[in-house]
N, C-alpha and C. Protein backbone atom coordinates (compact mmCIF):
# COMPACT_ATOMS: atom_id res chain seq x y z
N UNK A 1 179.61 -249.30 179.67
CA UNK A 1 181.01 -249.05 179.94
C UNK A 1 181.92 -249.78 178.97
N UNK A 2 181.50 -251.16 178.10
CA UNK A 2 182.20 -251.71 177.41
C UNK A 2 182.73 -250.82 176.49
N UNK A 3 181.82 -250.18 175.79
CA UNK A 3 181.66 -249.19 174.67
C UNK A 3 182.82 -247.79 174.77
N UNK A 4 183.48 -247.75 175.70
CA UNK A 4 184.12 -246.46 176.02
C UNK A 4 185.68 -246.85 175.15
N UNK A 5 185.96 -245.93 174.53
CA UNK A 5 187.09 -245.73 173.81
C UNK A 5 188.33 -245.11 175.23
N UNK A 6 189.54 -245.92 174.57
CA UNK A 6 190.43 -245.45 175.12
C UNK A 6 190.38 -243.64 175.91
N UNK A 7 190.54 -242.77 174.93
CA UNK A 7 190.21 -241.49 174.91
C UNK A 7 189.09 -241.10 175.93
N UNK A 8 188.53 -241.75 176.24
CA UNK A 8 187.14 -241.49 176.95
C UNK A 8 187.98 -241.86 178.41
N UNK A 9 188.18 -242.87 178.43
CA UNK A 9 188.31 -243.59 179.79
C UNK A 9 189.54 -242.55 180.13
N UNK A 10 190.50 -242.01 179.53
CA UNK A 10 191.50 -241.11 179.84
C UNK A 10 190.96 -239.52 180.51
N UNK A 11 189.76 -239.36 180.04
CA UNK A 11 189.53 -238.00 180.48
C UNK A 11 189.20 -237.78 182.07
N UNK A 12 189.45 -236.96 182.22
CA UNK A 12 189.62 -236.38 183.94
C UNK A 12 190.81 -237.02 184.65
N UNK A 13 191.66 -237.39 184.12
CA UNK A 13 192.54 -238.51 184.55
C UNK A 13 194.45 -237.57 184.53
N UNK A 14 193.93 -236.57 184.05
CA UNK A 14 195.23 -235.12 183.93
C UNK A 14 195.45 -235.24 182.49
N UNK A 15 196.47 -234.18 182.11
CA UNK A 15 196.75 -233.87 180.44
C UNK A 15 198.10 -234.00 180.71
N UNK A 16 198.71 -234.31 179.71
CA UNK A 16 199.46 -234.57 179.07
C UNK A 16 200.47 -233.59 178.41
N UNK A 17 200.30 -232.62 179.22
CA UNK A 17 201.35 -231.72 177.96
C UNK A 17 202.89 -231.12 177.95
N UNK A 18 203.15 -231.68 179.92
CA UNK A 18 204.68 -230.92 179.92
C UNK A 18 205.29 -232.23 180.52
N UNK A 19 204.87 -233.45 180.47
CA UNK A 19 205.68 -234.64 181.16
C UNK A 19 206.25 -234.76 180.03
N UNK A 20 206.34 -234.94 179.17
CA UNK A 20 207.63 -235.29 178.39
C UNK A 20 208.93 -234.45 177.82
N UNK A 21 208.16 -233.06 178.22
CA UNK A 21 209.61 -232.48 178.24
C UNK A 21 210.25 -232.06 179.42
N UNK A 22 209.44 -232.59 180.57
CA UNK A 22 210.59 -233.06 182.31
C UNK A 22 211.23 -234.27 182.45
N UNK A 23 210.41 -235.05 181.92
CA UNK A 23 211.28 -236.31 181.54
C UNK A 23 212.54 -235.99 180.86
N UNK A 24 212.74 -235.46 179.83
CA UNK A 24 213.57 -235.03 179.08
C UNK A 24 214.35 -234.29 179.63
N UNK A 25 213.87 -233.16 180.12
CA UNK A 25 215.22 -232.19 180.99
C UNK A 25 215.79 -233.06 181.70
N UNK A 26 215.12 -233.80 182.98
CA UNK A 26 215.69 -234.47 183.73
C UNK A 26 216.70 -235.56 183.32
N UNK A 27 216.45 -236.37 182.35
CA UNK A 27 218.01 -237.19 181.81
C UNK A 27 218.71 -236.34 181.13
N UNK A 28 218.67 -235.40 180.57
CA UNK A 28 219.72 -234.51 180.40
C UNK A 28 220.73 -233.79 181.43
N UNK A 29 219.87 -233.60 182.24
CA UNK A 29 220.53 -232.87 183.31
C UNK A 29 221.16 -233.97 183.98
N UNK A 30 220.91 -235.26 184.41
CA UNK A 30 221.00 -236.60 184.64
C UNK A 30 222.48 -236.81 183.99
N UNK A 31 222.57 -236.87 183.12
CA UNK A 31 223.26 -236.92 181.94
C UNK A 31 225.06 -236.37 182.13
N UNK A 32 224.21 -234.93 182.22
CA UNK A 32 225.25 -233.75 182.34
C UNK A 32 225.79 -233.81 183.95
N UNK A 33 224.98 -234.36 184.90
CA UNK A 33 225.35 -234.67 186.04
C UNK A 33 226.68 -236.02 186.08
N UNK A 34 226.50 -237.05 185.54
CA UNK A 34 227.46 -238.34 185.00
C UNK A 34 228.37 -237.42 184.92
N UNK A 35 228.46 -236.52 184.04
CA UNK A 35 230.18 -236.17 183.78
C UNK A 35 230.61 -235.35 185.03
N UNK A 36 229.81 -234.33 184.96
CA UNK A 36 230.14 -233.39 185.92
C UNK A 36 230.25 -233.65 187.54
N UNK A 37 229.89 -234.91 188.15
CA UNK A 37 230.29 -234.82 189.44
C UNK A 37 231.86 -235.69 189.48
N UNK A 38 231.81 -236.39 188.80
CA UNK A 38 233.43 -237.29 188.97
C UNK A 38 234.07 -235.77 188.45
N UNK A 39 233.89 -234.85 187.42
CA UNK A 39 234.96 -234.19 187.22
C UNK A 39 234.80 -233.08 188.71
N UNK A 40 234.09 -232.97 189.20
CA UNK A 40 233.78 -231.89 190.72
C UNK A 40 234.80 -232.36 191.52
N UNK A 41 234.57 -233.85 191.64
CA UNK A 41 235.53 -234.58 192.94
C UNK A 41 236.44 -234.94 192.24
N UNK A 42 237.28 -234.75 191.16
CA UNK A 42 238.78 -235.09 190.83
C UNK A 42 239.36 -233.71 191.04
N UNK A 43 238.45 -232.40 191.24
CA UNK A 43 239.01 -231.34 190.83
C UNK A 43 239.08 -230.72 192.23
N UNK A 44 238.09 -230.69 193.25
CA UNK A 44 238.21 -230.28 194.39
C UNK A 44 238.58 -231.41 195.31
N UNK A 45 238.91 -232.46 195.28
CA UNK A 45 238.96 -233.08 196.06
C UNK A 45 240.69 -233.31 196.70
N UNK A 46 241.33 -233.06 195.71
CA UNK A 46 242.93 -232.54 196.33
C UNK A 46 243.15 -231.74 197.11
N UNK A 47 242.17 -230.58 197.04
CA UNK A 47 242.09 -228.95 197.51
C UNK A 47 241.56 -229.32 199.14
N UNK A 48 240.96 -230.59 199.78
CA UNK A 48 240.88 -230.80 201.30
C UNK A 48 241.76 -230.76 202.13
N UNK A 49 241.71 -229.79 202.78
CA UNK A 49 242.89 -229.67 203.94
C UNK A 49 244.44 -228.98 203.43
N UNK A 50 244.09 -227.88 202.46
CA UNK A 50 244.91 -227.38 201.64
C UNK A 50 245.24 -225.96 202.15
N UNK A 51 245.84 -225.06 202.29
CA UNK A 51 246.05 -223.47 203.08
C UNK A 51 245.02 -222.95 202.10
N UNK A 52 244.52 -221.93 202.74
CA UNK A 52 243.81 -220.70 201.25
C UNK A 52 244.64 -220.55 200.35
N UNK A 53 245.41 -220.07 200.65
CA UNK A 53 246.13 -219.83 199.29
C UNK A 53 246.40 -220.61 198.16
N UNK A 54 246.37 -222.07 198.48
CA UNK A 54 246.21 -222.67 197.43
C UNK A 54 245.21 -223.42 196.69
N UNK A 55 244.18 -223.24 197.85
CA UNK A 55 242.79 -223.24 197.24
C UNK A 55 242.86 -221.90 196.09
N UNK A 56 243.11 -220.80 196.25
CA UNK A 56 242.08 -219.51 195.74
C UNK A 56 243.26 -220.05 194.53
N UNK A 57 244.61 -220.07 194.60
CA UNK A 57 245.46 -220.22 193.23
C UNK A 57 244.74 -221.31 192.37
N UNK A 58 244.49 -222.76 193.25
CA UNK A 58 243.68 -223.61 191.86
C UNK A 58 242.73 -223.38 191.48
N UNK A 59 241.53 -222.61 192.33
CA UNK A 59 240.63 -221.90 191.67
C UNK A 59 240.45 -220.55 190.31
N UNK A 60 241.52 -220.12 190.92
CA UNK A 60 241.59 -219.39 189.17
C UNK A 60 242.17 -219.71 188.11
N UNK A 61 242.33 -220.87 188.01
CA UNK A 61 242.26 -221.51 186.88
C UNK A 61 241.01 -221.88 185.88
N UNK A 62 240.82 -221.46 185.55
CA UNK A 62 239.31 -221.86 184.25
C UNK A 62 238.47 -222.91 184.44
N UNK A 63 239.04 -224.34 184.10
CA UNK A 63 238.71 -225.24 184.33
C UNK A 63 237.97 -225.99 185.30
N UNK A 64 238.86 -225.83 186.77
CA UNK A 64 237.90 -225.99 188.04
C UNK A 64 236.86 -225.17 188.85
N UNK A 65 237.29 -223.94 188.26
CA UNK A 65 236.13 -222.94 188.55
C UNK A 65 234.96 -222.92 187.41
N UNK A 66 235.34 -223.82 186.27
CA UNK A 66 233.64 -223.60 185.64
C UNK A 66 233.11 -224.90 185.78
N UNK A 67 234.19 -226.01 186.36
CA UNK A 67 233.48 -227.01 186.61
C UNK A 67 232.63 -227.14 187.59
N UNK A 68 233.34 -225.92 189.42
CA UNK A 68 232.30 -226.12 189.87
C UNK A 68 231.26 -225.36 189.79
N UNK A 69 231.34 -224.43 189.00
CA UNK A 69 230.43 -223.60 189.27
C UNK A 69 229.03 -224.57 188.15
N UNK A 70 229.27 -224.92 187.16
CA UNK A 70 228.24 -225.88 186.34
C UNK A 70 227.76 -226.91 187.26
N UNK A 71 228.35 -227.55 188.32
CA UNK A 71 227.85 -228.20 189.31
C UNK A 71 226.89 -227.93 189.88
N UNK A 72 227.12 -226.88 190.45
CA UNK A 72 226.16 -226.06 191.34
C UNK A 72 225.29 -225.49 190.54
N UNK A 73 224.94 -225.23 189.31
CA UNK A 73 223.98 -224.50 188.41
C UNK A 73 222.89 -225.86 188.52
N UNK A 74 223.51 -227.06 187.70
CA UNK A 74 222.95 -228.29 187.32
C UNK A 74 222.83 -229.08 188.29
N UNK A 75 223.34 -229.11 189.17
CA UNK A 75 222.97 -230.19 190.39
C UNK A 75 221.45 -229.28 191.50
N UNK A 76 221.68 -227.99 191.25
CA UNK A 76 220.36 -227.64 191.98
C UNK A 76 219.23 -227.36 191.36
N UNK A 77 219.53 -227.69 189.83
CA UNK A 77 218.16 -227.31 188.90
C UNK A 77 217.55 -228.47 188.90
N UNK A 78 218.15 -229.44 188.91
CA UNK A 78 218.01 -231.10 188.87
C UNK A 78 216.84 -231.36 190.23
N UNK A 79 218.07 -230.53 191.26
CA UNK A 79 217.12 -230.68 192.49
C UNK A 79 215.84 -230.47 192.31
N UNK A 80 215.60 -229.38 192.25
CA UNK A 80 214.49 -228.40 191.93
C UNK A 80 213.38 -228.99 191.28
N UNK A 81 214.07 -230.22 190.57
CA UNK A 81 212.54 -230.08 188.99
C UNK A 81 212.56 -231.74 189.65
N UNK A 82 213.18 -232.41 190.39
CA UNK A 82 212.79 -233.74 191.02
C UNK A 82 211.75 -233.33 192.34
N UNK A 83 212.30 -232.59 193.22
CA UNK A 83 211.45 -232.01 194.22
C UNK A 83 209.91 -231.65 194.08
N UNK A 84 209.99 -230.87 192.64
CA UNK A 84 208.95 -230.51 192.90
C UNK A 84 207.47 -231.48 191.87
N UNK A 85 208.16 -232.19 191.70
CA UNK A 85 207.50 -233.46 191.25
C UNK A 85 207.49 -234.12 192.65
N UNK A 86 208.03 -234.59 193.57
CA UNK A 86 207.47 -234.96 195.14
C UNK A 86 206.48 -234.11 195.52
N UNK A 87 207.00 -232.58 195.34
CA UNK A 87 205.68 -231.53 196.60
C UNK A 87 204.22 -232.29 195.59
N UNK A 88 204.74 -232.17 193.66
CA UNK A 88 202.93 -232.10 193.17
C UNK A 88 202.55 -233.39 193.44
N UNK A 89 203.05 -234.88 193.68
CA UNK A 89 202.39 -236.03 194.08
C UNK A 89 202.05 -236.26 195.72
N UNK A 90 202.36 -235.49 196.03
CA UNK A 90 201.91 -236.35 197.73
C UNK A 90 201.79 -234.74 198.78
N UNK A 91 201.45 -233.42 198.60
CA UNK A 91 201.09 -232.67 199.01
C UNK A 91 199.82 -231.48 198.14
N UNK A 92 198.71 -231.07 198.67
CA UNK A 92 197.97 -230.96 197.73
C UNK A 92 197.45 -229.76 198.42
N UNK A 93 196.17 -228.40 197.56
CA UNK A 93 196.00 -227.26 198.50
C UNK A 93 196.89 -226.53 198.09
N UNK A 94 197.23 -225.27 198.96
CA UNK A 94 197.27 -224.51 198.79
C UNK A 94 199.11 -224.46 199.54
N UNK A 95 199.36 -225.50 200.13
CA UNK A 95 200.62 -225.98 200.89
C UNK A 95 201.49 -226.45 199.51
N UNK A 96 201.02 -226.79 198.31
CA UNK A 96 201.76 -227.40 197.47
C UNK A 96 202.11 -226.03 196.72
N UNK A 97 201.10 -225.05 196.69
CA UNK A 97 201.68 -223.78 196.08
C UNK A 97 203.03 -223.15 196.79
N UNK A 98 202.66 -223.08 197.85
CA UNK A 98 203.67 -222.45 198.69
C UNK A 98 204.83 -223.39 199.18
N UNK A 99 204.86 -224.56 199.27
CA UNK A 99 206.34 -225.08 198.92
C UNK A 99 206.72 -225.38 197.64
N UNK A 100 206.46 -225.34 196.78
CA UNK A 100 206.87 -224.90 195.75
C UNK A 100 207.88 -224.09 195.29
N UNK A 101 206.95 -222.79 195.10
CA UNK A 101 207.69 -221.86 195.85
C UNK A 101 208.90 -221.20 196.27
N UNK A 102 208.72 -221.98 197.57
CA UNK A 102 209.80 -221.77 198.84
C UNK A 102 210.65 -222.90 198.12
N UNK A 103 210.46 -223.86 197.50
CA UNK A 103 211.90 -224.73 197.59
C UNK A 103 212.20 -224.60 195.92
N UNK A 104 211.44 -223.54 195.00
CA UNK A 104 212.11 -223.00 193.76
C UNK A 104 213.47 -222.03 194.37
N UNK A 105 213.27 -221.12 195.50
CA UNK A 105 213.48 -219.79 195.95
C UNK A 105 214.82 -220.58 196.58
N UNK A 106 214.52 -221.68 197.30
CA UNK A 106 215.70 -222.12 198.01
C UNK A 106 216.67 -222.73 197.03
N UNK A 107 216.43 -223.20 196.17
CA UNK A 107 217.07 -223.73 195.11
C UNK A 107 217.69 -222.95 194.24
N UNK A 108 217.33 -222.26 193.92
CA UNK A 108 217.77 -220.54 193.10
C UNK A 108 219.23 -219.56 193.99
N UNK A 109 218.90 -220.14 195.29
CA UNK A 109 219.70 -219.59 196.25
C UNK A 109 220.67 -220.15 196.19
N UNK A 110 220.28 -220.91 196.86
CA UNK A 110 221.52 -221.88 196.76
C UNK A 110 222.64 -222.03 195.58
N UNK A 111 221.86 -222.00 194.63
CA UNK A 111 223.44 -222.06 193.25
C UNK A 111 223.53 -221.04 193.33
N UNK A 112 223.01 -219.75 193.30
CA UNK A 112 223.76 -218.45 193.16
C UNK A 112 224.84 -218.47 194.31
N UNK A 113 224.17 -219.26 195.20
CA UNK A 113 225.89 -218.80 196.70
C UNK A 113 227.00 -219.57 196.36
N UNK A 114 226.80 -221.02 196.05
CA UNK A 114 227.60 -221.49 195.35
C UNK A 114 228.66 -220.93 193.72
N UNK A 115 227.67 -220.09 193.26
CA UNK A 115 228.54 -219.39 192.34
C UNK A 115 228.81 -218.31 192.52
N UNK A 116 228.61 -217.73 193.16
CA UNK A 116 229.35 -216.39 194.04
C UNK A 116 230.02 -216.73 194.78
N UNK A 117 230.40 -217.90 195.61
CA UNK A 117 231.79 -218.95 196.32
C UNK A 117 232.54 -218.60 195.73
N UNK A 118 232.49 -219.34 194.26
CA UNK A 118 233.33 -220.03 193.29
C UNK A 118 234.18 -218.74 192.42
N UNK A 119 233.17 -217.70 192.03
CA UNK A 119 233.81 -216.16 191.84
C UNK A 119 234.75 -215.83 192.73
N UNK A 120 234.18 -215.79 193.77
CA UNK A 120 234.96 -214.86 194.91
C UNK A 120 236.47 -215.71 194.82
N UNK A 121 236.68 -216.87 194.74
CA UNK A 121 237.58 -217.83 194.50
C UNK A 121 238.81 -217.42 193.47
N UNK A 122 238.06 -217.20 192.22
CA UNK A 122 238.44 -217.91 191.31
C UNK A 122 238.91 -215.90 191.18
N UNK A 123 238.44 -214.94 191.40
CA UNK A 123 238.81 -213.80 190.91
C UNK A 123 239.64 -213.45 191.85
């Protein structure tokens, strides 16, 4: 066993080939999250307890409607690719396929309703 090269002792131990570019998405998205939630809550956060009407008027403005809608794109993709790094460490079988899955599907959902909100809003 002395004799075993690094390389050796690594095998069966998993590969190596897409953790560094999830690492990577994830502080990007990380990243892009820093700006984008202080600008979410400076932009909707006046709009609490406001009539419709002046919700749907500040919403068609450009600005707060692509801010939230980039929110909701990037805050649930974020979700998505942290999650499912939980389901692949600590659920295993045929249960890790299928929540998977189900919480890609829920995640996918979810920003589309959020940006079909933010349309319906903003048009």
């Amino acid at each position: 066993m002395g004799y075993l090269t690094d390389r050796k002792r690594a095998v069966g131990w998993g590969s190596a080939k897409s953790g560094t570019e999830h690492a990577w998405a994830m502080k990007v998205s990380s990243a892009a999250l820093l700006i984008l939630i202080p600008l979410f809550l400076i932009t909707v956060a006046p709009m609490t307890g406001q009539p419709y009407d002046v919700v749907v008027a500040h919403f068609a403005k450009p600005f707060p409607a692509i801010v939230a809608a980039l929110t909701f794109v990037v805050g649930f993709m974020h979700f998505k690719d942290g999650v499912r790094v939980l389901i692949e460490d600590y659920v295993h079988g045929a249960a890790q396929q299928w929540l998977i899955i189900g919480m890609t599907c829920l995640c996918y959902a979810a920003a589309a309703v959020g940006i079909l909100a933010v349309a319906r809003l903003a048009i």
